[in-house]
PDB file of N, CA and C in Angstrom:
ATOM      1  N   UNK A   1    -136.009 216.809 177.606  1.00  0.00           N
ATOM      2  CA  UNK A   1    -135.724 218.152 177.143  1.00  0.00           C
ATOM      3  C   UNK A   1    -135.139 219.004 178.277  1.00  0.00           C
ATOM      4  N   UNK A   2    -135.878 218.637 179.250  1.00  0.00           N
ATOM      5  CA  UNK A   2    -135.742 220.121 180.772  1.00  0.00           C
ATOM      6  C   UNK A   2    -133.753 219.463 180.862  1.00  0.00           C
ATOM      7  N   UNK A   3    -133.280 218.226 180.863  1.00  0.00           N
ATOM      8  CA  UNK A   3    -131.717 217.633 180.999  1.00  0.00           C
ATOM      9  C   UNK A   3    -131.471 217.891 180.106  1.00  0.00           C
ATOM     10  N   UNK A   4    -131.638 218.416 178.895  1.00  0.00           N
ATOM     11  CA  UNK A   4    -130.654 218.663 177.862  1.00  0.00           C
ATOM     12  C   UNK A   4    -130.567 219.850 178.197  1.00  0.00           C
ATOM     13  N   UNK A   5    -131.304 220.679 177.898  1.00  0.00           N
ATOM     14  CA  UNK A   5    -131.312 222.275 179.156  1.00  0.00           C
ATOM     15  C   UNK A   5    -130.411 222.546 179.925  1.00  0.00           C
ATOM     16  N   UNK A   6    -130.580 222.104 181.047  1.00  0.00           N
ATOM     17  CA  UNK A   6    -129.599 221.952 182.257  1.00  0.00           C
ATOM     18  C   UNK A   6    -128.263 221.461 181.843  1.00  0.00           C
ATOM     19  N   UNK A   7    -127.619 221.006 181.051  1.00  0.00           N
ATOM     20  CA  UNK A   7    -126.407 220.168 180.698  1.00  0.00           C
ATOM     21  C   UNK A   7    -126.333 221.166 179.302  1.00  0.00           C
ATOM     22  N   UNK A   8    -126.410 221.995 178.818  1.00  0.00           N
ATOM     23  CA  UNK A   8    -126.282 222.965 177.897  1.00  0.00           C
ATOM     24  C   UNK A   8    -126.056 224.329 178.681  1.00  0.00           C
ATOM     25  N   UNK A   9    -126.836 224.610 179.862  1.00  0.00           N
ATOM     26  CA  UNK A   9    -126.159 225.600 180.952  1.00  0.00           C
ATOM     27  C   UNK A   9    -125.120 225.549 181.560  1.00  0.00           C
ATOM     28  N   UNK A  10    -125.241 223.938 182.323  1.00  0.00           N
ATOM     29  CA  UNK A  10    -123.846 223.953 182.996  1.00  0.00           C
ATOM     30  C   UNK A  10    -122.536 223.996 182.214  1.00  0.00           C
ATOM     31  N   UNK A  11    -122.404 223.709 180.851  1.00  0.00           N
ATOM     32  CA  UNK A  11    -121.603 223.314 179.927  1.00  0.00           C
ATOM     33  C   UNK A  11    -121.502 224.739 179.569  1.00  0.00           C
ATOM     34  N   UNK A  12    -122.207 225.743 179.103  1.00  0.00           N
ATOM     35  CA  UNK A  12    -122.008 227.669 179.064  1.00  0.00           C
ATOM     36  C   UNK A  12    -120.930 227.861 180.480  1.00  0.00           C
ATOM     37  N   UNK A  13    -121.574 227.591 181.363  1.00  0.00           N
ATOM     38  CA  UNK A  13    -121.071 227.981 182.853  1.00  0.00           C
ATOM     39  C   UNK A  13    -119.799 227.963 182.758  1.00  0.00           C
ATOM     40  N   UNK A  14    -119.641 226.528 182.661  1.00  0.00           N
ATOM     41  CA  UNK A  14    -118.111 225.934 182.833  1.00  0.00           C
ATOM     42  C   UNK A  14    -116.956 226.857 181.638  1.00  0.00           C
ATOM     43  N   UNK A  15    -117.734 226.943 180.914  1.00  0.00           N
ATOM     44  CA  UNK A  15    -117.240 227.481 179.569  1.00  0.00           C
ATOM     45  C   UNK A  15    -116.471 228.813 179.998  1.00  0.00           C
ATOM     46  N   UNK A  16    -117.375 229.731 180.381  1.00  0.00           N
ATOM     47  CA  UNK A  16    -117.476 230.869 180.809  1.00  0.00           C
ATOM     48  C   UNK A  16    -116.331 231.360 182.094  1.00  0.00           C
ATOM     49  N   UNK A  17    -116.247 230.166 182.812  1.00  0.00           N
ATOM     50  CA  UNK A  17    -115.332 230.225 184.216  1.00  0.00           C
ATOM     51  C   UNK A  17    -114.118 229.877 183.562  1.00  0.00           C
ATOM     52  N   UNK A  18    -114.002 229.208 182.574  1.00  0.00           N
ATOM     53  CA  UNK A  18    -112.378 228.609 181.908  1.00  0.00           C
ATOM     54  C   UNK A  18    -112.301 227.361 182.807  1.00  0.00           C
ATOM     55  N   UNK A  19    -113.152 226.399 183.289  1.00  0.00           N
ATOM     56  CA  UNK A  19    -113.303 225.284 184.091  1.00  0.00           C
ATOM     57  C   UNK A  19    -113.327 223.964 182.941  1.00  0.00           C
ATOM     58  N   UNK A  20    -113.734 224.706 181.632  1.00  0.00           N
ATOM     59  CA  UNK A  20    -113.311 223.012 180.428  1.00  0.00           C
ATOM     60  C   UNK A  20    -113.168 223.703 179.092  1.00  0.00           C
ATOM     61  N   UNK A  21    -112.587 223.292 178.541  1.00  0.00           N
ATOM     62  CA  UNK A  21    -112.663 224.004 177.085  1.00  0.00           C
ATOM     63  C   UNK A  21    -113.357 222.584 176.495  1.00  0.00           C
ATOM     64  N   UNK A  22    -113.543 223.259 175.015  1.00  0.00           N
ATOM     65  CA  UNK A  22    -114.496 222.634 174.107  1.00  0.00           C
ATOM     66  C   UNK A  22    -113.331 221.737 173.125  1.00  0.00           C
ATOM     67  N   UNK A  23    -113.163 220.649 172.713  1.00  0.00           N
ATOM     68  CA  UNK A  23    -112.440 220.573 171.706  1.00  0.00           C
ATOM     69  C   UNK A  23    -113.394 219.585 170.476  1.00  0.00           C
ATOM     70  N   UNK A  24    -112.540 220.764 169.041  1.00  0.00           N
ATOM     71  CA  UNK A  24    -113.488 219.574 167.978  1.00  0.00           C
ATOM     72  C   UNK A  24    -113.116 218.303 168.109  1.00  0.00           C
ATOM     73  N   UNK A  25    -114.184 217.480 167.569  1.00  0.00           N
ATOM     74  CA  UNK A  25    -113.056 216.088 166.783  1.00  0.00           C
ATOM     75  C   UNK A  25    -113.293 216.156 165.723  1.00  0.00           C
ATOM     76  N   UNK A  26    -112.125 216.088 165.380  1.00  0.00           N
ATOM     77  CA  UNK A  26    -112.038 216.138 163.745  1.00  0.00           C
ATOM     78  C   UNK A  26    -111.494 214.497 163.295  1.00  0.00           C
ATOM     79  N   UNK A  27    -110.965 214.314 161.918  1.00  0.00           N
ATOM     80  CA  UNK A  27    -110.594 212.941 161.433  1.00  0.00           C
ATOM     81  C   UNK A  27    -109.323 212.395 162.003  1.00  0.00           C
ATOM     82  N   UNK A  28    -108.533 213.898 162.107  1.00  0.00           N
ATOM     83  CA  UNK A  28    -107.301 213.223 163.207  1.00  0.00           C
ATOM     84  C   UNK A  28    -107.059 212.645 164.490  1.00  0.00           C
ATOM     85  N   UNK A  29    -108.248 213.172 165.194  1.00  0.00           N
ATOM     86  CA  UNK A  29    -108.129 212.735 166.766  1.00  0.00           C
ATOM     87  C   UNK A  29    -108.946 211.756 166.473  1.00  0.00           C
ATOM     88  N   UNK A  30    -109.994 211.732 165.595  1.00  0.00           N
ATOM     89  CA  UNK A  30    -110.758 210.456 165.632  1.00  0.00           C
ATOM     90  C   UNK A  30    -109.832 208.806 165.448  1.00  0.00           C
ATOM     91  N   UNK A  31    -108.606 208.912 163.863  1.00  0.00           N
ATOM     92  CA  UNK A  31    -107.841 208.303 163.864  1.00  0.00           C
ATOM     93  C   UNK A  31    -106.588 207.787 165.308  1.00  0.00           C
ATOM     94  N   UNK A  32    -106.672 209.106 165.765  1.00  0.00           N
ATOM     95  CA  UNK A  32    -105.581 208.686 167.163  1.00  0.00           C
ATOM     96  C   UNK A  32    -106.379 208.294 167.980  1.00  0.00           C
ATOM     97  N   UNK A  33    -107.669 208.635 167.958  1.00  0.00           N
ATOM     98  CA  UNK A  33    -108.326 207.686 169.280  1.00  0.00           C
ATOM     99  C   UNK A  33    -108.244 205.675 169.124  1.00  0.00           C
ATOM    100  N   UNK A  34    -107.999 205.048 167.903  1.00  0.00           N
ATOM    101  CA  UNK A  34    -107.924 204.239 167.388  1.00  0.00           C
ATOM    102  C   UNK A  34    -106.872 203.413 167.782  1.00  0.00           C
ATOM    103  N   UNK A  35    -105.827 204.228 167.898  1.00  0.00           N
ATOM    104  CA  UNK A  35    -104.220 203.506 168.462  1.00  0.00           C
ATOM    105  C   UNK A  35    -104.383 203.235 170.044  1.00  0.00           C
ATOM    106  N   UNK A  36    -105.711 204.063 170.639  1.00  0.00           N
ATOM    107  CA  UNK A  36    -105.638 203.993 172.364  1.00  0.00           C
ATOM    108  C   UNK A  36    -106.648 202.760 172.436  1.00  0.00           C
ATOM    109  N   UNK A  37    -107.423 202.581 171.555  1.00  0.00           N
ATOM    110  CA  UNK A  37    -108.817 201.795 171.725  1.00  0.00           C
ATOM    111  C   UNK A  37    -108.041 200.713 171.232  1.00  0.00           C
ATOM    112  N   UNK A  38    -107.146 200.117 170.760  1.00  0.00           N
ATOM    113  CA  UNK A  38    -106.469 199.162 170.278  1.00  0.00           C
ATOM    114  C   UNK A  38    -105.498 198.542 171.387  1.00  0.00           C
ATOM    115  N   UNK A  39    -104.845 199.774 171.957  1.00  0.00           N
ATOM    116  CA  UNK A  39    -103.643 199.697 172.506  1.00  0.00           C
ATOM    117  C   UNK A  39    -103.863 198.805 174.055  1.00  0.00           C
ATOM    118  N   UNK A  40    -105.098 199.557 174.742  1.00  0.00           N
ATOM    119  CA  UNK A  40    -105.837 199.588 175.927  1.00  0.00           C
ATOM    120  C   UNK A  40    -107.334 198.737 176.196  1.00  0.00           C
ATOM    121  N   UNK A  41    -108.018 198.656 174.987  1.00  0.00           N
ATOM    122  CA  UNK A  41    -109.333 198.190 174.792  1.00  0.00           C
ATOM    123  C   UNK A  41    -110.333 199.195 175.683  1.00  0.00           C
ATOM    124  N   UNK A  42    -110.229 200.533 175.326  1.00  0.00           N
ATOM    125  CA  UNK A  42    -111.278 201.169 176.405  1.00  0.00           C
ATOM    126  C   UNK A  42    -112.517 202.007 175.464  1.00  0.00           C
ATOM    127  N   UNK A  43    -113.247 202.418 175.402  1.00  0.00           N
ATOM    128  CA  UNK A  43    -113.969 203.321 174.619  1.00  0.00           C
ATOM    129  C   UNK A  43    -113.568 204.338 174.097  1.00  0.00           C
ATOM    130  N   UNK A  44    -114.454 204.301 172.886  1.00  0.00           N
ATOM    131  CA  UNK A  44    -113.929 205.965 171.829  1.00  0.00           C
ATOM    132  C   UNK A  44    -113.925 207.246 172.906  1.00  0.00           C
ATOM    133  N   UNK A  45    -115.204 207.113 173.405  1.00  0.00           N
ATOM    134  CA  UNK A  45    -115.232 208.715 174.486  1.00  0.00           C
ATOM    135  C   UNK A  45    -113.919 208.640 174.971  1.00  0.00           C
ATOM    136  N   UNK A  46    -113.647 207.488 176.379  1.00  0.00           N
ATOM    137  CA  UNK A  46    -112.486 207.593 176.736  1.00  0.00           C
ATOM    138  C   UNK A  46    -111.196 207.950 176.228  1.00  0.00           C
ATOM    139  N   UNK A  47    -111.104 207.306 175.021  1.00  0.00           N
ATOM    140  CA  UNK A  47    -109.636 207.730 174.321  1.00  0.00           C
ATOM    141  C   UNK A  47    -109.535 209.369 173.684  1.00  0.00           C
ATOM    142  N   UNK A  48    -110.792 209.647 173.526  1.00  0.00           N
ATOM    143  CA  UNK A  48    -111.250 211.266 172.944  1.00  0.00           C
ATOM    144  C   UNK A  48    -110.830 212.071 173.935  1.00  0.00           C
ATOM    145  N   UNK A  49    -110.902 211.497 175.338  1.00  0.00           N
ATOM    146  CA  UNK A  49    -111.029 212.381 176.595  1.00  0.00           C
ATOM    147  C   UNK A  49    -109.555 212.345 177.171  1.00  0.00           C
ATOM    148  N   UNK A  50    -108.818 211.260 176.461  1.00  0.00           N
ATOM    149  CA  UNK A  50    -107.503 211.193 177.126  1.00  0.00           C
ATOM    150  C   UNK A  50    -106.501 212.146 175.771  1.00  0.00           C
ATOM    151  N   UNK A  51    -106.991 211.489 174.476  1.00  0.00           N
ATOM    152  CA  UNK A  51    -106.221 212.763 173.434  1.00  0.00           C
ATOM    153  C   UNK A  51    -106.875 214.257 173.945  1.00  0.00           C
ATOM    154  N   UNK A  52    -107.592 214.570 173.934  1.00  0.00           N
ATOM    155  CA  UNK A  52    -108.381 216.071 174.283  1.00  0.00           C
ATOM    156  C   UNK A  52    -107.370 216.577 175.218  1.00  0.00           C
ATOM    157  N   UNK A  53    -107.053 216.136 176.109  1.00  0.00           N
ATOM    158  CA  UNK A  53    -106.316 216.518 177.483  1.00  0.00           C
ATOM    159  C   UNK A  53    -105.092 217.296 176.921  1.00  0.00           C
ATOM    160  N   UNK A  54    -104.417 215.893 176.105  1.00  0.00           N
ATOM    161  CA  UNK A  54    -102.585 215.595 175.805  1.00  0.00           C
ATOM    162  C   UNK A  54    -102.732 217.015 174.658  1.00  0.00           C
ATOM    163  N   UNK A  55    -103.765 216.785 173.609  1.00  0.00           N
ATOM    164  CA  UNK A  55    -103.909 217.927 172.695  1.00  0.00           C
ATOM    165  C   UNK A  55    -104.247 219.412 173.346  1.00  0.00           C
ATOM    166  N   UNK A  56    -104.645 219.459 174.361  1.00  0.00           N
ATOM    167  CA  UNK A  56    -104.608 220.928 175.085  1.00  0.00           C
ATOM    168  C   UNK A  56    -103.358 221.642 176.141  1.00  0.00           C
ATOM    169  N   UNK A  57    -102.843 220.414 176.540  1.00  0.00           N
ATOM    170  CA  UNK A  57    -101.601 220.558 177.328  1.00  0.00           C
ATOM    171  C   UNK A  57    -102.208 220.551 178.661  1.00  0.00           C
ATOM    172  N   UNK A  58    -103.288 219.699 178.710  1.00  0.00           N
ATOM    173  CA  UNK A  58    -103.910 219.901 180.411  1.00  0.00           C
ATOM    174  C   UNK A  58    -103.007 219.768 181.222  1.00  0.00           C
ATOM    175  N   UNK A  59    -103.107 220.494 182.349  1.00  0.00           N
ATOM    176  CA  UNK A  59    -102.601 220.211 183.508  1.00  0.00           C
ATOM    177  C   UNK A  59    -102.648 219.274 184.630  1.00  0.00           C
ATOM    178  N   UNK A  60    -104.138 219.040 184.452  1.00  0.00           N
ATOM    179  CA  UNK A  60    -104.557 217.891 185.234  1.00  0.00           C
ATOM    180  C   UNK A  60    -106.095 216.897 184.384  1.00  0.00           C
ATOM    181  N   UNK A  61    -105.765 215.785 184.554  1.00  0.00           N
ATOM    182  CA  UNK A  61    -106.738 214.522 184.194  1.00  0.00           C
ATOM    183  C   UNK A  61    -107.773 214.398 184.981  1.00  0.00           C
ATOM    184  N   UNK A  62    -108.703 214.646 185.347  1.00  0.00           N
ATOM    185  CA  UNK A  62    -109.849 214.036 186.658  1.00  0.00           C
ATOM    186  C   UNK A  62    -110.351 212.689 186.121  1.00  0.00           C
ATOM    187  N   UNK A  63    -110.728 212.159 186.940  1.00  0.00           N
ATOM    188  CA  UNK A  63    -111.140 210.962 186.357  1.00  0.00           C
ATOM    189  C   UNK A  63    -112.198 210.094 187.314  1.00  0.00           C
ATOM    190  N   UNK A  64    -112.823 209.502 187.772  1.00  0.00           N
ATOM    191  CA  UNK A  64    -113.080 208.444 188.722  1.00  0.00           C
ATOM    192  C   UNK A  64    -113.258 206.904 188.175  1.00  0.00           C
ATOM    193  N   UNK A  65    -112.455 206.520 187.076  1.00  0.00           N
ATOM    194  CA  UNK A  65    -112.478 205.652 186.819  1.00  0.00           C
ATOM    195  C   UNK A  65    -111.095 205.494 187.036  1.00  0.00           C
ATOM    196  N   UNK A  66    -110.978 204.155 187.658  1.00  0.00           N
ATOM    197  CA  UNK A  66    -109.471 203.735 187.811  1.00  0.00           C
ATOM    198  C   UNK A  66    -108.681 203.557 187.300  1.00  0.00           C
ATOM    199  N   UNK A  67    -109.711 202.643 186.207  1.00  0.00           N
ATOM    200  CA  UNK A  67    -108.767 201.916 185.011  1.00  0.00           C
ATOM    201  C   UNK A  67    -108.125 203.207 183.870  1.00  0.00           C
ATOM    202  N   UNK A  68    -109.325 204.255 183.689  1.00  0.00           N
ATOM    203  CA  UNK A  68    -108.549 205.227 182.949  1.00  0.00           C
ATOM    204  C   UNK A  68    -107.918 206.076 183.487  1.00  0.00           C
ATOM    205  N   UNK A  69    -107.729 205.920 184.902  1.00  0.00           N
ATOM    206  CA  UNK A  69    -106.491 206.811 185.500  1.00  0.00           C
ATOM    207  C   UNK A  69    -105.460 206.136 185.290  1.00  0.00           C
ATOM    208  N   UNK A  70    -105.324 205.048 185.673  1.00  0.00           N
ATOM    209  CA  UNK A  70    -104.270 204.592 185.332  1.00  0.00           C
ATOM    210  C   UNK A  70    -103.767 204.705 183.785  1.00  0.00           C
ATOM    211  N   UNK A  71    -104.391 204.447 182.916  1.00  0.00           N
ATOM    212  CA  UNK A  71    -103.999 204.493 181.180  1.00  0.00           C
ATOM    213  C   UNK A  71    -103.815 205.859 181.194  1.00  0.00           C
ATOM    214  N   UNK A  72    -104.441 206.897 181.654  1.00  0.00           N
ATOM    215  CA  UNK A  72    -103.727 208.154 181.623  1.00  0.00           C
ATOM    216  C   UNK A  72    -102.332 208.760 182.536  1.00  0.00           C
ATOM    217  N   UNK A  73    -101.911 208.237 183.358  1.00  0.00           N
ATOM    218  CA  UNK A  73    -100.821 207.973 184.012  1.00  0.00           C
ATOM    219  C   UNK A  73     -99.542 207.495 183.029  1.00  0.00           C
ATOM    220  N   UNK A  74    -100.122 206.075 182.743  1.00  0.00           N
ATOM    221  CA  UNK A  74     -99.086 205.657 181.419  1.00  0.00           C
ATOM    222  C   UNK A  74     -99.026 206.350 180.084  1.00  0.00           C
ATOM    223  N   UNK A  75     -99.835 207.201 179.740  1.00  0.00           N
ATOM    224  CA  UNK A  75     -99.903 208.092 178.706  1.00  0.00           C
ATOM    225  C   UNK A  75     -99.315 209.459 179.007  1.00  0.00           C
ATOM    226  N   UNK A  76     -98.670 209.680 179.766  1.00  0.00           N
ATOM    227  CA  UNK A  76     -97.933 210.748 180.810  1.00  0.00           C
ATOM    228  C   UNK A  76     -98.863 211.942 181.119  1.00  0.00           C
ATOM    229  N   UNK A  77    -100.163 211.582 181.421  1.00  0.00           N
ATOM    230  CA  UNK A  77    -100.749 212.557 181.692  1.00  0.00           C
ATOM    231  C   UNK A  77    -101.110 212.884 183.505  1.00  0.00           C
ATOM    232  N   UNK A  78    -101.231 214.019 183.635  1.00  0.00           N
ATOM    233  CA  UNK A  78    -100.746 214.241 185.772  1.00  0.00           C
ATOM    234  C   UNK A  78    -102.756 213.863 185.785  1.00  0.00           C
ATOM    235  N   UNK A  79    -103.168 212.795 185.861  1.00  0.00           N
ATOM    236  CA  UNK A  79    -104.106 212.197 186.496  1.00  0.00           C
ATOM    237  C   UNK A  79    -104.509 212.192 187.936  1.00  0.00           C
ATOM    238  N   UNK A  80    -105.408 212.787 188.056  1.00  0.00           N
ATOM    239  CA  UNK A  80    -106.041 212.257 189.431  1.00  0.00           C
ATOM    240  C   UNK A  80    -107.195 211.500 189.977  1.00  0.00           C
ATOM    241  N   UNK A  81    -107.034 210.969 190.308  1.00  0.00           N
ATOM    242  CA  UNK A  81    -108.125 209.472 190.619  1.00  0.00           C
ATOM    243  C   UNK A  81    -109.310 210.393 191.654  1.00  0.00           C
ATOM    244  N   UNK A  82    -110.418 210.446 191.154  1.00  0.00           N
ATOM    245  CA  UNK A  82    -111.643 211.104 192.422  1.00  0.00           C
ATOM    246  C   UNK A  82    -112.937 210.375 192.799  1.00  0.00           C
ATOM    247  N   UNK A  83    -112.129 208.910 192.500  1.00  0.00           N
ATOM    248  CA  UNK A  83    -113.155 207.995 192.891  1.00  0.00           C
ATOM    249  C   UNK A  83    -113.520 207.651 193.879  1.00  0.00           C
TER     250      UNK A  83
END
């Protein structure tokens, strides 16, 4: 309970600073996450986290996973590796 807490604050925080926005998933991104999980073989989160980006017009990708820096690289997204 006390970590769901804490990760419901920091998540206000961030909110609050303009440091992440929130995005729904709805049936469409759920469907486009499908073409990345196919395309790449990586997880639903992951592909949620790489449409979320492309669907907001992020500026930048963080990542510390390699492998999805790289798939976000090839997905033309400005990725940065902080592994």
């Amino acid at each position: 309970m006390k970590a769901r807490i804490q990760f419901l604050g920091e998540t206000l925080r961030f909110i609050k600073l303009r440091l992440i926005k929130i995005i729904p998933v709805g049936t469409g991104l759920l469907k486009q996450a499908w073409s990345l999980i196919e395309k790449y073989h990586i997880y639903q989160a992951d592909a949620l986290q790489l449409l979320s980006a492309k669907h907001v017009n992020s500026e930048r990708f963080y990542t510390a996973d390699m492998s999805l820096h790289e798939i976000a690289l090839e997905e033309n997204l400005r990725s940065e590796y902080v592994g």
